[in-house]
C-alpha atoms as a PDB file:
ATOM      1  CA  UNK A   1     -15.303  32.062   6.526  1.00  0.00           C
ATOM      2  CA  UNK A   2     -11.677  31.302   4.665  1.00  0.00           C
ATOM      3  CA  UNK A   3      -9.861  32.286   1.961  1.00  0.00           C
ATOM      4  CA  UNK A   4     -10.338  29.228   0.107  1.00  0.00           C
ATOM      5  CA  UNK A   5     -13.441  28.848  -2.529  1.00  0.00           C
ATOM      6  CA  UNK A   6     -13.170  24.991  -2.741  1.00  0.00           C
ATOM      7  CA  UNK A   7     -12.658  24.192   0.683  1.00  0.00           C
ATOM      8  CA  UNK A   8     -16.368  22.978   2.530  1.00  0.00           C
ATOM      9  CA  UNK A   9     -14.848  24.410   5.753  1.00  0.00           C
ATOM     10  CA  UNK A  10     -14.937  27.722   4.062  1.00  0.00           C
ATOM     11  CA  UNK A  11     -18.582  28.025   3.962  1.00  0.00           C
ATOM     12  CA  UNK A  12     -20.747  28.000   6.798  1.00  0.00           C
ATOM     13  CA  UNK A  13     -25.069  28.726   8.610  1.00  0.00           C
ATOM     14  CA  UNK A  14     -25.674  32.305   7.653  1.00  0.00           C
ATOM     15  CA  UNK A  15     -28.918  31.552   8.036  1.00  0.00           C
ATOM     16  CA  UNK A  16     -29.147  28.633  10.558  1.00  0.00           C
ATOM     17  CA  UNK A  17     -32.274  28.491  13.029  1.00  0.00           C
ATOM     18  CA  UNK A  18     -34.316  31.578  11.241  1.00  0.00           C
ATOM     19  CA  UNK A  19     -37.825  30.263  12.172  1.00  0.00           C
ATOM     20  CA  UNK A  20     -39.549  33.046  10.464  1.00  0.00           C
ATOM     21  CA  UNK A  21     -37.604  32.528   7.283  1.00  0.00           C
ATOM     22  CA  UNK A  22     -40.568  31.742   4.859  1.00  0.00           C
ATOM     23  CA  UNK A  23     -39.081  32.076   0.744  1.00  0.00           C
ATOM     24  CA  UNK A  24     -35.672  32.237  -0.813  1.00  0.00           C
ATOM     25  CA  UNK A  25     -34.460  33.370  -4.097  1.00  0.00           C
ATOM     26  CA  UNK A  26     -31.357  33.294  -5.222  1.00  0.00           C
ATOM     27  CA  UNK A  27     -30.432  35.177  -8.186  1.00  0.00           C
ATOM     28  CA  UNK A  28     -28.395  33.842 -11.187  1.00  0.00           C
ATOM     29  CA  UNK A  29     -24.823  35.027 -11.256  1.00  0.00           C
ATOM     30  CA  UNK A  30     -21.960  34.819 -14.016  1.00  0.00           C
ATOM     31  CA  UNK A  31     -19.319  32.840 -11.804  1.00  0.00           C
ATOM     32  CA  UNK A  32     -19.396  29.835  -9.096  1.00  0.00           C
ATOM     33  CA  UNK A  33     -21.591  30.119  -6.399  1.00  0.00           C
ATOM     34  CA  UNK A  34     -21.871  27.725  -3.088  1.00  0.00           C
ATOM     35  CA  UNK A  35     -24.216  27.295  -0.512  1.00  0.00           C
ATOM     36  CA  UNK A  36     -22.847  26.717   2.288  1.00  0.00           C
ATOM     37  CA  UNK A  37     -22.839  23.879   5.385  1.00  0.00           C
ATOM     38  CA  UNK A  38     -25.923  24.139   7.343  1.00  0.00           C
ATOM     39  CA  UNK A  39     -26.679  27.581   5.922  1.00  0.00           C
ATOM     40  CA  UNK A  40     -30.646  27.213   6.349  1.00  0.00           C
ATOM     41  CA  UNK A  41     -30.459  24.332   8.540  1.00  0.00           C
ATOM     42  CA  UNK A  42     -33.479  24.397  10.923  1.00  0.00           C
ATOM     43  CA  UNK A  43     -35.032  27.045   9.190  1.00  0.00           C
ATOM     44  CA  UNK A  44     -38.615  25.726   9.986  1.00  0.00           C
ATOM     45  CA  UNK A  45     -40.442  27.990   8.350  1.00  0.00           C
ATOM     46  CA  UNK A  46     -38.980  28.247   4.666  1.00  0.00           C
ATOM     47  CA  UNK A  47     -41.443  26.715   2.025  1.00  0.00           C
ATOM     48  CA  UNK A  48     -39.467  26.921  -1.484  1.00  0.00           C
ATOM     49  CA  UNK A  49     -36.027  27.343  -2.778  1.00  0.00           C
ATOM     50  CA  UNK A  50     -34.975  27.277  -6.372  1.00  0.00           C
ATOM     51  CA  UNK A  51     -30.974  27.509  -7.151  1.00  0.00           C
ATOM     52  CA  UNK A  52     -29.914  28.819  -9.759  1.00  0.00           C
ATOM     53  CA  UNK A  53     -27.380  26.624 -12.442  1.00  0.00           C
ATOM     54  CA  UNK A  54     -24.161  28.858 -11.588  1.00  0.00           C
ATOM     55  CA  UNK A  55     -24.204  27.435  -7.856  1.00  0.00           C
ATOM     56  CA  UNK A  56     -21.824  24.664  -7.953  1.00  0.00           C
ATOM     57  CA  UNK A  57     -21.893  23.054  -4.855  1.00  0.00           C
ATOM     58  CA  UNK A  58     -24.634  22.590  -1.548  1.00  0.00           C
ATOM     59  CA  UNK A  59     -22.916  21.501   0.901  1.00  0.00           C
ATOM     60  CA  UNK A  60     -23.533  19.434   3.677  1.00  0.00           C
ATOM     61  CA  UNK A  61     -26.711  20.012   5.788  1.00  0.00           C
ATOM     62  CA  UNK A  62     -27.210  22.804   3.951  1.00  0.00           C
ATOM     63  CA  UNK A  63     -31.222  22.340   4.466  1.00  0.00           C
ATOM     64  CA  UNK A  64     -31.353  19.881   7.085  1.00  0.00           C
ATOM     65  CA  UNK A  65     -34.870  20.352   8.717  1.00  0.00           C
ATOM     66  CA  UNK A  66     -36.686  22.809   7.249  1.00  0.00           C
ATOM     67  CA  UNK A  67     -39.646  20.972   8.247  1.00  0.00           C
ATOM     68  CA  UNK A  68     -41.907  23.260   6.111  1.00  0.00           C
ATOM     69  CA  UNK A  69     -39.667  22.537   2.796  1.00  0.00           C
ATOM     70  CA  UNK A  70     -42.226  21.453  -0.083  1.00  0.00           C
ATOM     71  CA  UNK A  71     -40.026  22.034  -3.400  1.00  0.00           C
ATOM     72  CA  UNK A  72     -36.736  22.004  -4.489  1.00  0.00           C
ATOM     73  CA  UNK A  73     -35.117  22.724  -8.276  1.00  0.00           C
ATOM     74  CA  UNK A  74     -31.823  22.981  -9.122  1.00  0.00           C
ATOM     75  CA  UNK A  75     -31.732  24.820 -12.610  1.00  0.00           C
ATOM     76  CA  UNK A  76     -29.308  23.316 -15.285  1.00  0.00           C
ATOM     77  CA  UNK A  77     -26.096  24.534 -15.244  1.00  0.00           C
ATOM     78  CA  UNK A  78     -25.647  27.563 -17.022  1.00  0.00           C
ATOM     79  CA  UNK A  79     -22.000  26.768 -18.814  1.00  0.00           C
ATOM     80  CA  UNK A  80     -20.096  27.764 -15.605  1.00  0.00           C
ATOM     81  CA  UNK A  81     -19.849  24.796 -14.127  1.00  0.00           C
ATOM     82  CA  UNK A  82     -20.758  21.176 -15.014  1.00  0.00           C
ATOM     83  CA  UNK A  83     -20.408  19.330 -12.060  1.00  0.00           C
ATOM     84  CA  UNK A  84     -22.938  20.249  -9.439  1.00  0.00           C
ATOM     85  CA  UNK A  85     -22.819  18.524  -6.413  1.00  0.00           C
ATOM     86  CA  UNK A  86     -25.055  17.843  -3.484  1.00  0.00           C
ATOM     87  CA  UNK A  87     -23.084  17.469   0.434  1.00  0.00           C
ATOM     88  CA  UNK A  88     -24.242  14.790   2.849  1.00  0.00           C
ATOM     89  CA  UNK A  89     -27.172  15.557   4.732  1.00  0.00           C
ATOM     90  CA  UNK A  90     -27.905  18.326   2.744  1.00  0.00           C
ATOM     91  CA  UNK A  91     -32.023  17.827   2.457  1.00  0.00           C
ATOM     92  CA  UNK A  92     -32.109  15.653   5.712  1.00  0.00           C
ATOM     93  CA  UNK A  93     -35.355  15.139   7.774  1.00  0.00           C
ATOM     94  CA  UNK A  94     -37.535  17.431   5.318  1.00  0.00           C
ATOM     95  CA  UNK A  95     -40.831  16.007   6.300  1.00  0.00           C
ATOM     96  CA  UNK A  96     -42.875  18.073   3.554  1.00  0.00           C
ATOM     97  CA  UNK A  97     -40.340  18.034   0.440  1.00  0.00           C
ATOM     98  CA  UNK A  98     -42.825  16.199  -2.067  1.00  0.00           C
ATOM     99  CA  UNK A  99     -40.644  17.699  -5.501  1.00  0.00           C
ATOM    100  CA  UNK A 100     -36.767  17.088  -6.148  1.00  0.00           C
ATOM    101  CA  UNK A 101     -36.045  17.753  -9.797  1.00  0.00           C
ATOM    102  CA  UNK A 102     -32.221  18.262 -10.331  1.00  0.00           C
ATOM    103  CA  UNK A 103     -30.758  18.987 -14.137  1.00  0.00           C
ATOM    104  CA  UNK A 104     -26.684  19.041 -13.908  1.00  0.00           C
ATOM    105  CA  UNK A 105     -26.083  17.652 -10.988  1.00  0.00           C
ATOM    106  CA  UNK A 106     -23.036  15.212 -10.521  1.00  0.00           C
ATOM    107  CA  UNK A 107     -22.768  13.353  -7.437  1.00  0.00           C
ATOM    108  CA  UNK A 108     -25.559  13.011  -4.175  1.00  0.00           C
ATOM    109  CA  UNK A 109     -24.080  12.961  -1.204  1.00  0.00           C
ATOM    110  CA  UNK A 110     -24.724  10.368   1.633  1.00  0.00           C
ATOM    111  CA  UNK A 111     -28.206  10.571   3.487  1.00  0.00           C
ATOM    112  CA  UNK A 112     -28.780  13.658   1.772  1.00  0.00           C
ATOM    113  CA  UNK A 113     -32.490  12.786   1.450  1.00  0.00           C
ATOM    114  CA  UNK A 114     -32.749  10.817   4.020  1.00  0.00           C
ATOM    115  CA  UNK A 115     -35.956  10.364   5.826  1.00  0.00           C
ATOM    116  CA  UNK A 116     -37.799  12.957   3.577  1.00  0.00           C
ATOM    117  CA  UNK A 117     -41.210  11.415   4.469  1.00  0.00           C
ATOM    118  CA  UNK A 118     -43.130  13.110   1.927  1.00  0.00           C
ATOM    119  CA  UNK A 119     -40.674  12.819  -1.138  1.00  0.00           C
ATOM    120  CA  UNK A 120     -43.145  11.537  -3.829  1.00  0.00           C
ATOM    121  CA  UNK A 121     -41.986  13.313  -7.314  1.00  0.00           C
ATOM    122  CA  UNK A 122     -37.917  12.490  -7.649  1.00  0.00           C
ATOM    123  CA  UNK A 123     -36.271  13.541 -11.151  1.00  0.00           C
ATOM    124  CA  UNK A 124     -32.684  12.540 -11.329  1.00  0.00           C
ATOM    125  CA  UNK A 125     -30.790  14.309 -14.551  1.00  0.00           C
ATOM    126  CA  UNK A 126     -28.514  12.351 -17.012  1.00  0.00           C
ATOM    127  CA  UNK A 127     -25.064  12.727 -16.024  1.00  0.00           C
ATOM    128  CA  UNK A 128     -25.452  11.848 -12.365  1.00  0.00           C
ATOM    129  CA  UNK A 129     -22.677   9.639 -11.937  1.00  0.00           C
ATOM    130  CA  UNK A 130     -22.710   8.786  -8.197  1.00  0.00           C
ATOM    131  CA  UNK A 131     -25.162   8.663  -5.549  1.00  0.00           C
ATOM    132  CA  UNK A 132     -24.065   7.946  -2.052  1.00  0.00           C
ATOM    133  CA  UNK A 133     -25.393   5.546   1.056  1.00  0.00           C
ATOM    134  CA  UNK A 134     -28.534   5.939   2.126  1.00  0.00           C
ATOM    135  CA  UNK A 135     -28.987   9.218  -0.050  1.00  0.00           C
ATOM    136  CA  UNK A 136     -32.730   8.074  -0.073  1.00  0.00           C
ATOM    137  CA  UNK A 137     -33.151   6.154   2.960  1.00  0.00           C
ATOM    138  CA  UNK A 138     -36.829   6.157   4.392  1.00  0.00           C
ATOM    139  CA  UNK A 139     -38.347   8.355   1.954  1.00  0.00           C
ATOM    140  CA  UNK A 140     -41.511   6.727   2.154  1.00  0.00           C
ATOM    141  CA  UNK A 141     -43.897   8.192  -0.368  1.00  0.00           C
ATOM    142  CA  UNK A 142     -41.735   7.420  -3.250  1.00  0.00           C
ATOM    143  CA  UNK A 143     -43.419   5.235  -5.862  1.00  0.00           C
ATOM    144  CA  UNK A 144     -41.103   4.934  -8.763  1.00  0.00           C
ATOM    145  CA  UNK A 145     -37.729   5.930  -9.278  1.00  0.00           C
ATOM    146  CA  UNK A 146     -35.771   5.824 -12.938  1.00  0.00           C
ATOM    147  CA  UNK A 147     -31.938   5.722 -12.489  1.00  0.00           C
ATOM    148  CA  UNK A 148     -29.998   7.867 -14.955  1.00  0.00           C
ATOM    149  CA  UNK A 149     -27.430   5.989 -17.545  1.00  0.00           C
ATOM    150  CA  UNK A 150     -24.707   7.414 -16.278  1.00  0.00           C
ATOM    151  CA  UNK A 151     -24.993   7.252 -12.677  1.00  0.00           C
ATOM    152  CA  UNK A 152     -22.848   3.575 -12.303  1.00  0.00           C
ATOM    153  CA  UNK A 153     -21.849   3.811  -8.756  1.00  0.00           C
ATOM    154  CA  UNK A 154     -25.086   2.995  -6.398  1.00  0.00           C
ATOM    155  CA  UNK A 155     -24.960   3.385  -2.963  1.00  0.00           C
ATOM    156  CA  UNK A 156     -21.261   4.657  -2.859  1.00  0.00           C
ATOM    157  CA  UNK A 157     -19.287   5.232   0.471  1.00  0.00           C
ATOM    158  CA  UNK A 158     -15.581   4.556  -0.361  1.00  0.00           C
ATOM    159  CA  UNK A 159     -12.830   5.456  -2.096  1.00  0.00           C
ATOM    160  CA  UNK A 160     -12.148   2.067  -3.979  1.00  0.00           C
ATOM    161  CA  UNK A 161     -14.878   1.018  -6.494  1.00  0.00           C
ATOM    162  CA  UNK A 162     -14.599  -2.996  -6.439  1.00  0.00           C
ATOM    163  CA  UNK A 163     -15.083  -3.166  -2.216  1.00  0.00           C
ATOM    164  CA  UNK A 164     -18.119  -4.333  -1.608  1.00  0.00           C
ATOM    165  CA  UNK A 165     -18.020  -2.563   1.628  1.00  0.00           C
ATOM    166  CA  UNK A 166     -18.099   0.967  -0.187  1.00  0.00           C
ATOM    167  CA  UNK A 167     -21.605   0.076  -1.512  1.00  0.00           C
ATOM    168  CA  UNK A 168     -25.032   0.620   0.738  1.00  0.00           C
ATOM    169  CA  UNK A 169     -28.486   0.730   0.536  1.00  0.00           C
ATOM    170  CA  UNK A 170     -29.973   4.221  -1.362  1.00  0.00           C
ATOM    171  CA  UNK A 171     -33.556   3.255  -1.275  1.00  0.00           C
ATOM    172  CA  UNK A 172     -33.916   1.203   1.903  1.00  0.00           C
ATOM    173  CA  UNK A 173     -37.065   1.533   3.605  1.00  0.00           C
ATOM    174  CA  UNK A 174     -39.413   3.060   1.100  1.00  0.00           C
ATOM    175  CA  UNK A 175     -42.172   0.848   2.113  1.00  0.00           C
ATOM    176  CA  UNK A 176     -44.256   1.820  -1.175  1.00  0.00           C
ATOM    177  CA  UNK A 177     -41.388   2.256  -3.414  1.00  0.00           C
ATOM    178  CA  UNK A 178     -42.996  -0.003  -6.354  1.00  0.00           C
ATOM    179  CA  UNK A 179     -41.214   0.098  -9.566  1.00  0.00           C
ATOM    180  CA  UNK A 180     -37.270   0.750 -10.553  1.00  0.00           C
ATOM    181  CA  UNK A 181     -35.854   1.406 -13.947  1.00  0.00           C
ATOM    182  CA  UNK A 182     -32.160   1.295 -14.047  1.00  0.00           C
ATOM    183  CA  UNK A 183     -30.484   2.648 -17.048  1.00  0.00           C
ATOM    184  CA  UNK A 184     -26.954   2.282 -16.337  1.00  0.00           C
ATOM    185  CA  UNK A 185     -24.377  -0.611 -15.838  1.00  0.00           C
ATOM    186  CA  UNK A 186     -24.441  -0.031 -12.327  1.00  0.00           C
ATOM    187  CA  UNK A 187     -22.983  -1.616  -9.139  1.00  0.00           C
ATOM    188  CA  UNK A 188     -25.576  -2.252  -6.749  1.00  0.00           C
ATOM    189  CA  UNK A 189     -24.722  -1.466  -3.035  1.00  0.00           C
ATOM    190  CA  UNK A 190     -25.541  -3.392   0.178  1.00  0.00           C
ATOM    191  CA  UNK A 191     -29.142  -3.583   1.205  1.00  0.00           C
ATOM    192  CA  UNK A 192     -30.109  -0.980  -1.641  1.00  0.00           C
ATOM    193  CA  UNK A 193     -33.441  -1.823  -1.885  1.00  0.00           C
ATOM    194  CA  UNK A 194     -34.165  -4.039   1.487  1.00  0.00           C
ATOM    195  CA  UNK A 195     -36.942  -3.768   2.978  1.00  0.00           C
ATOM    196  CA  UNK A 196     -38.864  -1.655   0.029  1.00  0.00           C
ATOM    197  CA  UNK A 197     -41.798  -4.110   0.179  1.00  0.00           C
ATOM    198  CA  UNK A 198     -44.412  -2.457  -2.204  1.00  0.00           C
ATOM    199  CA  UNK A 199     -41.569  -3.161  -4.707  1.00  0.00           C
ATOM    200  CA  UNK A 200     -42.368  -5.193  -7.522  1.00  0.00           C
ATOM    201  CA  UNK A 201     -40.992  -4.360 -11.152  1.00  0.00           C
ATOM    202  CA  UNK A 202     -37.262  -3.956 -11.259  1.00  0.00           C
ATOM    203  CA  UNK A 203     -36.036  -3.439 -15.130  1.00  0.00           C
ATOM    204  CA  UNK A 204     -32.515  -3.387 -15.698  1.00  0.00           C
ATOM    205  CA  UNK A 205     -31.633  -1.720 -19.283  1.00  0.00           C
ATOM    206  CA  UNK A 206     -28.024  -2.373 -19.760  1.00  0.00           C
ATOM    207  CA  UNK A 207     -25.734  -4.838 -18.065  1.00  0.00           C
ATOM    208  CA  UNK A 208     -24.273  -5.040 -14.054  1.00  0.00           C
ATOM    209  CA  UNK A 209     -21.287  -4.714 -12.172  1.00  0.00           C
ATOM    210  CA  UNK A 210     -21.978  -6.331  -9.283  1.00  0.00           C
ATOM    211  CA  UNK A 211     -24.271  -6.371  -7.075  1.00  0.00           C
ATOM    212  CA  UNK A 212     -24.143  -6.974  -3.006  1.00  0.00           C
ATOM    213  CA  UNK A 213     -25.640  -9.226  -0.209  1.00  0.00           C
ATOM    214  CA  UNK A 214     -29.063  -8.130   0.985  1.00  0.00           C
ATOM    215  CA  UNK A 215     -29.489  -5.480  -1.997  1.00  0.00           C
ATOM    216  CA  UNK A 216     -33.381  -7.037  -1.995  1.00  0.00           C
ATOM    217  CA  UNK A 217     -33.762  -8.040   1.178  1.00  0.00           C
ATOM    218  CA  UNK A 218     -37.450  -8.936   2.056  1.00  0.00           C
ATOM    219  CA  UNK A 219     -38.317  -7.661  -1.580  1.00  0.00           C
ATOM    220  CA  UNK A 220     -40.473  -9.865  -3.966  1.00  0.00           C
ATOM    221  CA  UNK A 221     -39.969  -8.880  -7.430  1.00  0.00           C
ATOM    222  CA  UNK A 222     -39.977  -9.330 -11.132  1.00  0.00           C
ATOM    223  CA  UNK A 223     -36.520  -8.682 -12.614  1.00  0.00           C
ATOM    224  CA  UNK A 224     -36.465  -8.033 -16.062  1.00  0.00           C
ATOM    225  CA  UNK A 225     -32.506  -7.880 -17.657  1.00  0.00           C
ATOM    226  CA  UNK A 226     -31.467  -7.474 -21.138  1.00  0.00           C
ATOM    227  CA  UNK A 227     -30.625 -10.815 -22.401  1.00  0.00           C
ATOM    228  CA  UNK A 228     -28.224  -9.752 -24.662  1.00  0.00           C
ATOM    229  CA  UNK A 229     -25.353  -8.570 -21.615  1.00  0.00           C
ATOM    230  CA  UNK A 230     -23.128 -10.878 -21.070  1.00  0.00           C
ATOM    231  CA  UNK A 231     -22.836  -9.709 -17.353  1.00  0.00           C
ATOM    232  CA  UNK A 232     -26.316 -11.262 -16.384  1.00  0.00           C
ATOM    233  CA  UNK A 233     -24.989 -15.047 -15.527  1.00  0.00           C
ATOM    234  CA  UNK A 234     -26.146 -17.669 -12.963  1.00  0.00           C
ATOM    235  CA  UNK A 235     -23.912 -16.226 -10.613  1.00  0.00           C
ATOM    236  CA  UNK A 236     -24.846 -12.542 -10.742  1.00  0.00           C
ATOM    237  CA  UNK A 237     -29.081 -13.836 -10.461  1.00  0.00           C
ATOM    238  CA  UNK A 238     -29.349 -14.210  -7.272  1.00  0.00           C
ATOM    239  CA  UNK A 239     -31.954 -13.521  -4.344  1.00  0.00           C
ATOM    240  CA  UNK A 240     -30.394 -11.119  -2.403  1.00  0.00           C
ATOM    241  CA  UNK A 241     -32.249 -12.071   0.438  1.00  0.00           C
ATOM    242  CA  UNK A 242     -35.522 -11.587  -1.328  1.00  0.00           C
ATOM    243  CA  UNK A 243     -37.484 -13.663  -3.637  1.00  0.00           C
ATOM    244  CA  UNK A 244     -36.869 -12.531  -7.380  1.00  0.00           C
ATOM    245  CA  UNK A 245     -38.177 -13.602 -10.680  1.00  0.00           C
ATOM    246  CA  UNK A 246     -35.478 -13.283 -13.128  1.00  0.00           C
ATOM    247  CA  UNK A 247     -37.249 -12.434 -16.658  1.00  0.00           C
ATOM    248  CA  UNK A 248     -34.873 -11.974 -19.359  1.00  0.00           C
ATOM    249  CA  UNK A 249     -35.964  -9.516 -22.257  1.00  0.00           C
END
């Protein structure tokens, strides 16, 4: 609705509040392609969507409750583009999305899964780099979750990296959330994984930036870090308002 391509404002519900709206396909095109805010928001009916790797950006509440939502895959970019993003509150309130596999995709904005009570299959693609506050929050049937080596900044809400209060909690809430594999050297927000109290294995492959007050709150937990960091110091093994095992490997 502008004249600008890179401008969210631009881009706005074609689609919004179609309650008979069932299936989607979007066909693979040579340039850019966005989806725009709140497009097929409410769209209570619509069961799958696959995107195709030449859209670039879904922006923000792009799918908020479509309550009948079981699947979601982005394809890998196709060459046009290599940084794929996904706007805040893009996925929100999807009670029946059980299948988020993403390829190329950059940056997850904030809440943009959030309480997607039925989220139990979650592939996150090398190359992620950032994914925002409470991007996960309350997804409740996730089990495991592997972290990307790339994606550093955990939890993210701010524009300066080193402020603790730019950094909140992705998985809080996932009450059977049970094992965590982080590949990166990651900061770990505020409250990332409180109150995930099925979790038990954390494993930590490279070293850590910092992490915050709270990030395992009510958690208890084996830790296992790579000895061999340097980062991994009295200081940085901590509870975090939880009751951790620190195993180094």
């Amino acid at each position: 609705k502008g004249s600008t391509t890179t401008n969210a404002d631009n881009y706005y519900g074609i689609f919004q509040g179609d309650e008979r709206l069932t299936k989607v396909t979007i066909q693979a095109g040579s340039g850019e392609g966005y989806i725009g805010n709140r497009t097929f928001r409410d769209c209570i009916s619509l069961r799958e969507i696959e995107v195709p790797g030449n859209i670039k950006t879904i922006y923000g509440r792009a799918f908020y409750n479509c309550s009948s939502l079981e699947s979601f895959t982005w394809s890998e970019t196709t060459g046009v583009n290599t940084d794929q993003t996904i706007g805040e509150y893009a996925f929100c309130a999807d009670e029946k999305l059980a299948t988020v596999s993403l390829s190329s995709v950059k940056s997850i904005g904030q809440s943009a899964f959030l309480e997607n009570k039925a989220l139990k299959n979650l592939t996150l693609n090398e190359g992620l780099q950032t994914i925002e506050a409470s991007a996960f929050k309350d997804c409740v049937a996730l089990e495991t979750v592997a972290i990307p080596s790339t994606a550093v900044n955990l939890g993210y809400k701010g524009s300066t990296t080193t402020n603790a209060d730019n950094y909140y909690g992705i998985f809080q809430g996932d009450i059977r959330l049970k094992q965590v594999i982080i590949k990166s050297e990651a900061y770990i927000g505020n409250k990332m994984f409180f109150g995930c109290t099925s979790l038990s294995s954390i494993t930590f492959e490279q070293g850590v930036m910092n992490m915050y007050s709270n990030c395992f709150g009510n958690v208890t937990a084996t830790i296992c870090y790579p000895a061999s960091q340097s980062t991994w110091t009295s200081d940085i093994m901590q509870d975090y308002g939880g009751t951790i095992t620190w195993v180094a490997k």
